[in-house]
N, C-alpha and C. Protein backbone atom coordinates (compact mmCIF):
# COMPACT_ATOMS: atom_id res chain seq x y z
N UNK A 1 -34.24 -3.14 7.72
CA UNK A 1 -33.14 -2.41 8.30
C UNK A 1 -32.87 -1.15 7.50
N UNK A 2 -32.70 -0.33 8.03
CA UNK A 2 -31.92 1.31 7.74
C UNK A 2 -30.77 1.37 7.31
N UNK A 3 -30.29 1.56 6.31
CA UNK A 3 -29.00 2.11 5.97
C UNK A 3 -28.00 2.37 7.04
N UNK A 4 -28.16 3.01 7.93
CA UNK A 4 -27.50 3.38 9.14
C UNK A 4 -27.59 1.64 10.04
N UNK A 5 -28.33 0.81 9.84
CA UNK A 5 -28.63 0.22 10.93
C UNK A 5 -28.01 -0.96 10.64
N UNK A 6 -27.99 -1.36 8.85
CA UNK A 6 -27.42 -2.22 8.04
C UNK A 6 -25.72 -1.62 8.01
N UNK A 7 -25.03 -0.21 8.69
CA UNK A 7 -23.90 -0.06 7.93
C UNK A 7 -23.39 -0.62 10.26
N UNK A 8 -23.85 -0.21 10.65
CA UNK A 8 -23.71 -0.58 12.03
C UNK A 8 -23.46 -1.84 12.59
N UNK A 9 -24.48 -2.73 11.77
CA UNK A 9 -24.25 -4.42 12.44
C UNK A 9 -22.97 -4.68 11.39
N UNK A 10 -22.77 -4.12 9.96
CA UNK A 10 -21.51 -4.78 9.41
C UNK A 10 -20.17 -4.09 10.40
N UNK A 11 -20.21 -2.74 10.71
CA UNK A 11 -18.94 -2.52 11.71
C UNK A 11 -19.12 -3.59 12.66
N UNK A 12 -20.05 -3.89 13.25
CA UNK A 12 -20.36 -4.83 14.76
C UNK A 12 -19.37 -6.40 14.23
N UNK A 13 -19.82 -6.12 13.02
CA UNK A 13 -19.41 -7.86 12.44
C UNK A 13 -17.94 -7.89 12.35
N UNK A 14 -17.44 -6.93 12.10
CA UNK A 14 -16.11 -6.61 11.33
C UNK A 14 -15.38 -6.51 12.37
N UNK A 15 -15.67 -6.00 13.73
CA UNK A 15 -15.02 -5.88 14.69
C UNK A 15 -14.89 -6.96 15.38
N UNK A 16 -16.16 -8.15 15.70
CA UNK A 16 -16.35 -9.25 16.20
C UNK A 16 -14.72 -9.82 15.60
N UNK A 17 -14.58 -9.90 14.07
CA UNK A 17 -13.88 -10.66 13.34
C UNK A 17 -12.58 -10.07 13.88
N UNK A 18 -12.06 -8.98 13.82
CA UNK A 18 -10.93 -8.34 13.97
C UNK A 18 -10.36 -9.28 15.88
N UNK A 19 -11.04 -8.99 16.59
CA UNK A 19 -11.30 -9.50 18.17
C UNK A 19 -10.91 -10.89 17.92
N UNK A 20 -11.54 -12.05 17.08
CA UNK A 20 -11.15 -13.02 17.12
C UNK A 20 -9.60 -13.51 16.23
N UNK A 21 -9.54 -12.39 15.67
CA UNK A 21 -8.07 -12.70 15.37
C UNK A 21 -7.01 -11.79 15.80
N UNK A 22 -7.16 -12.03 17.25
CA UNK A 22 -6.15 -11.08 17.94
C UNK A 22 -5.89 -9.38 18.21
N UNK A 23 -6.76 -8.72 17.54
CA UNK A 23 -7.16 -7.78 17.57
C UNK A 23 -7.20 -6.96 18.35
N UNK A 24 -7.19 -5.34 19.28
CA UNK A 24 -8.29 -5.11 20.15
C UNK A 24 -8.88 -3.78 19.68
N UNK A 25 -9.62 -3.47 19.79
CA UNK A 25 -10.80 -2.66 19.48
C UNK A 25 -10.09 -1.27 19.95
N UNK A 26 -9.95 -0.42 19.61
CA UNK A 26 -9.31 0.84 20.31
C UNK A 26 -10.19 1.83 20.33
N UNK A 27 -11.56 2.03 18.87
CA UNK A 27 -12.45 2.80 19.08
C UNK A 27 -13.69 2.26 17.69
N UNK A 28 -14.93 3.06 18.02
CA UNK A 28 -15.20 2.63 16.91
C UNK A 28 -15.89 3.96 16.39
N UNK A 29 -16.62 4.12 15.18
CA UNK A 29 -17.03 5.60 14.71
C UNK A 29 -16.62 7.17 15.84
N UNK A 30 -15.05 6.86 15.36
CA UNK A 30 -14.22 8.05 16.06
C UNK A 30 -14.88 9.01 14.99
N UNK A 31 -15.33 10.24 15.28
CA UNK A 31 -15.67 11.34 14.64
C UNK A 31 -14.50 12.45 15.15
N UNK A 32 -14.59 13.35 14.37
CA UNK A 32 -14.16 15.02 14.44
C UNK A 32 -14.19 15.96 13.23
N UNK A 33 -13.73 16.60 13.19
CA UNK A 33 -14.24 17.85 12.26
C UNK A 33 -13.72 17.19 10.69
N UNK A 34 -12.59 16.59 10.57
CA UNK A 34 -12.60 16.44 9.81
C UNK A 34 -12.75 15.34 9.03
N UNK A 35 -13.64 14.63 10.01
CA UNK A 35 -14.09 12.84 9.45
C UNK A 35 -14.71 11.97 10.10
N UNK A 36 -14.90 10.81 9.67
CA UNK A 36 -15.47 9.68 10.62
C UNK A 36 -14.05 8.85 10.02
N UNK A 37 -13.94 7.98 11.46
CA UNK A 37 -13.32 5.85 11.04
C UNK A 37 -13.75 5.35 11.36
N UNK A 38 -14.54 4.52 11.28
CA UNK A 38 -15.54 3.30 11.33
C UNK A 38 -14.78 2.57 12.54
N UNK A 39 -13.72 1.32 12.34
CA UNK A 39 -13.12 1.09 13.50
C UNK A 39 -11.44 1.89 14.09
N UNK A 40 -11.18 1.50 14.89
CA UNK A 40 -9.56 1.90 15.00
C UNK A 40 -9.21 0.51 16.10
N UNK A 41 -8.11 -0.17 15.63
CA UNK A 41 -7.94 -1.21 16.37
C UNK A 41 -6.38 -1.57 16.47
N UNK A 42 -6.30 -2.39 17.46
CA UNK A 42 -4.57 -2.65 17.32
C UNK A 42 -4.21 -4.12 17.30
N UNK A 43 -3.31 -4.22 16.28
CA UNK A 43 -2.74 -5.10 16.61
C UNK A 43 -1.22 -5.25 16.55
N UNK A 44 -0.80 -6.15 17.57
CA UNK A 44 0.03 -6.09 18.28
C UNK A 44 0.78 -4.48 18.38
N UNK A 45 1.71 -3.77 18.11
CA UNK A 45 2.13 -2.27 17.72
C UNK A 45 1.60 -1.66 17.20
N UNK A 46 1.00 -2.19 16.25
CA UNK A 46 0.17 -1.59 14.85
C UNK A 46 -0.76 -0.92 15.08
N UNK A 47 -1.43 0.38 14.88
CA UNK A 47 -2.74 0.80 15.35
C UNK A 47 -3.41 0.90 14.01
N UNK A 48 -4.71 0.27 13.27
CA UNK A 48 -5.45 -0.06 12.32
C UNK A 48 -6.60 0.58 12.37
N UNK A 49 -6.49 1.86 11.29
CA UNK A 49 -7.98 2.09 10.80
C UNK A 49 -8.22 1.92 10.09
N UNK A 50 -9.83 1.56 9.99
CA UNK A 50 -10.25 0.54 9.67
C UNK A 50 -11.53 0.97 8.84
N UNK A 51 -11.77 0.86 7.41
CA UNK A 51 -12.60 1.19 6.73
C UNK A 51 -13.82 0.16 6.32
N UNK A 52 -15.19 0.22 7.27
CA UNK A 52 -15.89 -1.11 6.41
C UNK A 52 -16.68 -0.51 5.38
N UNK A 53 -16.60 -1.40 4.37
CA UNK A 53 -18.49 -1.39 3.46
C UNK A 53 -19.00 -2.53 3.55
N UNK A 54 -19.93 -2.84 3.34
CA UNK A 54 -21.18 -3.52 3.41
C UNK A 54 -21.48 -3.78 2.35
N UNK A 55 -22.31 -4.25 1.67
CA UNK A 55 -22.57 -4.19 0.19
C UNK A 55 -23.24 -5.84 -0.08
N UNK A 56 -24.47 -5.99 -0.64
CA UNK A 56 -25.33 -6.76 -1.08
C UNK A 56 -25.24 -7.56 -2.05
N UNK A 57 -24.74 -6.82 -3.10
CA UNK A 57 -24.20 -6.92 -4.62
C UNK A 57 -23.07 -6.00 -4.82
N UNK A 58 -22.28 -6.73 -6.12
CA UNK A 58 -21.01 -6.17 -6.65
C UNK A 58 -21.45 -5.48 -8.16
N UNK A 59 -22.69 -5.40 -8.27
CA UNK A 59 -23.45 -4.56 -10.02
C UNK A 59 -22.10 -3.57 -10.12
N UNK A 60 -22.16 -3.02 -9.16
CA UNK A 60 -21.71 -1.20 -9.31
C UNK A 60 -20.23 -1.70 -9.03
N UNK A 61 -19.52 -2.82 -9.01
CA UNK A 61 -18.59 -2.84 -8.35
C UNK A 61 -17.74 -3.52 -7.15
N UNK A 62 -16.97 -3.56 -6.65
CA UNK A 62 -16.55 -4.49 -5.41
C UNK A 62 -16.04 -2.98 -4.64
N UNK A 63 -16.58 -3.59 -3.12
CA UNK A 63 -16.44 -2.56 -2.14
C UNK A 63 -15.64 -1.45 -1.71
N UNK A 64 -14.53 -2.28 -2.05
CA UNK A 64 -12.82 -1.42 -1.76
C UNK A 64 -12.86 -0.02 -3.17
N UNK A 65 -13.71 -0.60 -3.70
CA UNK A 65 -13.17 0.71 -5.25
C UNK A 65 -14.52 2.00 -4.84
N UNK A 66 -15.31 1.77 -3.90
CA UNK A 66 -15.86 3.22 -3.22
C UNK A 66 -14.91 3.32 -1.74
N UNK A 67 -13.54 3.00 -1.75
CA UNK A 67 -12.80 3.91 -0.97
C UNK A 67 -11.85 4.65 -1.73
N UNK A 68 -12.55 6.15 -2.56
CA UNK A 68 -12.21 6.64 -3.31
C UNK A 68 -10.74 7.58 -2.86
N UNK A 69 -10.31 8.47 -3.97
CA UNK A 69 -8.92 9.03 -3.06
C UNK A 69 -9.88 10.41 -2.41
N UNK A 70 -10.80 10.76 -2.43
CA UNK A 70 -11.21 12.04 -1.62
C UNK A 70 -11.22 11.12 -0.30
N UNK A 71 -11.83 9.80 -0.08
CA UNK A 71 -12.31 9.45 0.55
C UNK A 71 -11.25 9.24 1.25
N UNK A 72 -10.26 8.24 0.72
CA UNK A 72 -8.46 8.24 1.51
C UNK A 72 -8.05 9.80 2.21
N UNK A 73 -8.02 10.47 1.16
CA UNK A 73 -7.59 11.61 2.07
C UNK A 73 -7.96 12.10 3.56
N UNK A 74 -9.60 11.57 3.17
CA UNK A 74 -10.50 12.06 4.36
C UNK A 74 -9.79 11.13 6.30
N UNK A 75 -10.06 10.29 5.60
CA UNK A 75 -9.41 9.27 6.37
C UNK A 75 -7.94 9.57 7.16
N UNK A 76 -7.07 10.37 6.25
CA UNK A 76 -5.96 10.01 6.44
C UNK A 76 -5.70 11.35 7.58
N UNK A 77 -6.68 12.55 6.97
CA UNK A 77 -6.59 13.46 8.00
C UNK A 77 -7.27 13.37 9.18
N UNK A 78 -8.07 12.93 9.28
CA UNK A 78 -9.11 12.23 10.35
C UNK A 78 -8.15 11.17 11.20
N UNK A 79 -7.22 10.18 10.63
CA UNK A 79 -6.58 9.60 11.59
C UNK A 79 -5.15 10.52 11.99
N UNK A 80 -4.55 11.53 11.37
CA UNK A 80 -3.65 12.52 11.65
C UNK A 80 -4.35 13.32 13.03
N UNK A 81 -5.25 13.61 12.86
CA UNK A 81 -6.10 14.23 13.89
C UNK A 81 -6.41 13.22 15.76
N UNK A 82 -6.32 11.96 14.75
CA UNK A 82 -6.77 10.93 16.18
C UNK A 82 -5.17 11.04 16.48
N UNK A 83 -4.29 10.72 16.08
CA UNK A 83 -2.50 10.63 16.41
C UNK A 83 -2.56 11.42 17.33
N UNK A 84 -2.93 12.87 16.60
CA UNK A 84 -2.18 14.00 17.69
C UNK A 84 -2.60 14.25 18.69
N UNK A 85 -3.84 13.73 19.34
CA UNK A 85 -4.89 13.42 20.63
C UNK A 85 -4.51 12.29 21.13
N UNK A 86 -3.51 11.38 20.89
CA UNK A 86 -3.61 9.91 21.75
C UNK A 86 -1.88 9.29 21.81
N UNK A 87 -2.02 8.70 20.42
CA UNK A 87 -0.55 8.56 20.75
C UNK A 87 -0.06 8.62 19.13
N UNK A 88 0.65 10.08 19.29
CA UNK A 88 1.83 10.44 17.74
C UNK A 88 2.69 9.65 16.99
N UNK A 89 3.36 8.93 17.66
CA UNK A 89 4.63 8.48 17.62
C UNK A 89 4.27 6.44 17.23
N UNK A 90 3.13 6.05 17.30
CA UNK A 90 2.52 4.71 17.18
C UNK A 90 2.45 4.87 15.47
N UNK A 91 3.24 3.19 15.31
CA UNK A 91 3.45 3.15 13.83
C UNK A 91 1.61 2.67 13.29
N UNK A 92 1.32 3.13 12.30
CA UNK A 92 -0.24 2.69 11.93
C UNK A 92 -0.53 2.40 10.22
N UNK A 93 -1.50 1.72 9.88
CA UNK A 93 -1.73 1.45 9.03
C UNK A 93 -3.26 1.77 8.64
N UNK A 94 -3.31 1.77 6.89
CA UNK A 94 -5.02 1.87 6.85
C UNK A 94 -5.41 0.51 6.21
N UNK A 95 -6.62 -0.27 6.82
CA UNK A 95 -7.54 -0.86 6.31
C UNK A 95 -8.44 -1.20 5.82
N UNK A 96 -9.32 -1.71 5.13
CA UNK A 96 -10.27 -2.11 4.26
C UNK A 96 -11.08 -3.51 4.70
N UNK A 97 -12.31 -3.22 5.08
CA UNK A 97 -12.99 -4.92 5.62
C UNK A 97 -13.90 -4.33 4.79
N UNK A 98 -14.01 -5.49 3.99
CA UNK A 98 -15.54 -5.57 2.72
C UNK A 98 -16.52 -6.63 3.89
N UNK A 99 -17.60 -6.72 3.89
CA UNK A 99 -18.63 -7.46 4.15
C UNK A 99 -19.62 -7.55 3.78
N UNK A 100 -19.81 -8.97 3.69
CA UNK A 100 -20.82 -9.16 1.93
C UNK A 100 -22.05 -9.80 2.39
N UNK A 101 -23.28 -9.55 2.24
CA UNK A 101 -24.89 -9.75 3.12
C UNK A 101 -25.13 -9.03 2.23
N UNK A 102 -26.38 -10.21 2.19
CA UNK A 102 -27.59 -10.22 1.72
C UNK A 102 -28.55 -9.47 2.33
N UNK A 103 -29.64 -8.47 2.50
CA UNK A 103 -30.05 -8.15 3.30
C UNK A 103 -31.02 -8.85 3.78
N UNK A 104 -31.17 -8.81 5.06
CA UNK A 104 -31.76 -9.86 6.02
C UNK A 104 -30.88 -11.25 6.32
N UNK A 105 -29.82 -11.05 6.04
CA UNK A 105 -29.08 -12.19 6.50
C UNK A 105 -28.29 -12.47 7.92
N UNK A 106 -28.18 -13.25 8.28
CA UNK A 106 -27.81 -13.08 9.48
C UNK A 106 -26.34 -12.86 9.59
N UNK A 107 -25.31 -13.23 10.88
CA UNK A 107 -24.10 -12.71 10.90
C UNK A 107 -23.39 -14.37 10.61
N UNK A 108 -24.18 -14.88 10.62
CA UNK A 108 -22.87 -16.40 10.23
C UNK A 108 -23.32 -16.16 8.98
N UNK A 109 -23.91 -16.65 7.78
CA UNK A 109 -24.17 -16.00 6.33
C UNK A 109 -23.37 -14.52 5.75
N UNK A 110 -22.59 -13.95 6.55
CA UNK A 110 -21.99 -13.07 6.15
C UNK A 110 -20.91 -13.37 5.76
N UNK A 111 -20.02 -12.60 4.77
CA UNK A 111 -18.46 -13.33 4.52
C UNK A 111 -17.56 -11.62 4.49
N UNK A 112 -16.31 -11.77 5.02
CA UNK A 112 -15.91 -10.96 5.51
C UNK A 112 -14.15 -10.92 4.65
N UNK A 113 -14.16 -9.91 4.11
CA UNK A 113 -12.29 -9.84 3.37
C UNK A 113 -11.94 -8.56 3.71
N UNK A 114 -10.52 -8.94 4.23
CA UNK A 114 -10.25 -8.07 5.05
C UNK A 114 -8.93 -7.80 4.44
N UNK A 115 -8.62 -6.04 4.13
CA UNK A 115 -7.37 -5.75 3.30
C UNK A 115 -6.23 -4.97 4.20
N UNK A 116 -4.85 -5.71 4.52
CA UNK A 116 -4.47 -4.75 5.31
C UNK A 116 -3.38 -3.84 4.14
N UNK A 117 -3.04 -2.80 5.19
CA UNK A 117 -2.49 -1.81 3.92
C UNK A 117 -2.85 -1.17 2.55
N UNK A 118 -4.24 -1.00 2.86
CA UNK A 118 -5.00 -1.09 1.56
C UNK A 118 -4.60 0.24 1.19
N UNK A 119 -4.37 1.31 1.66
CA UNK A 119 -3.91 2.26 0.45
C UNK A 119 -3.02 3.04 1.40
């Protein structure tokens, strides 16, 4: 698997997970000028974007500590940007789903922690 192809089935996974706990999917790799969000989802009022990593091993670290503050910022204007195109006034939060595979592992072998309010 590809980098791109390995960071794709963990959004796929992350979203599966989000869906089964009430969740709904609102978008997924929303792009624009000034970013990507991996998912955007709601629950119940709440509209949740949603940051995954992927990650094999913790050598370098645990997942959540490469959502650096350039990287928050990026995010934060990138979902300022989705607001003012959809709906402004919807209270929202940012998230963090780590997902931990081995590579070549399948999606039940995966384990999934999921941070709400993470920064």
């Amino acid at each position: 698997m590809t980098t791109k192809s390995r960071g794709d089935w963990g959004e796929a996974l992350v979203a599966e997970w989000l869906r089964e706990h009430g969740y709904a999917i609102v978008a997924s790799k929303y792009r624009c000028r000034f970013g990507e969000i991996d998912l955007i989802a709601r629950d119940k009022e709440m509209l949740c974007f949603v940051e995954v990593k992927l990650r094999d091993r913790t050598d370098y670290g645990l997942p959540r500590e490469f959502v650096t503050a350039a990287k928050q910022r990026r995010l934060r204007t990138t979902a300022e940007f989705y607001l003012s195109r959809h709906d402004p006034d919807v209270c929202c939060r940012f998230d963090v789903a780590e997902v931990y595979a081995d590579a070549g592992q399948t999606s039940g072998q995966a384990r999934i922690e999921y941070f709400e309010n993470a920064f």
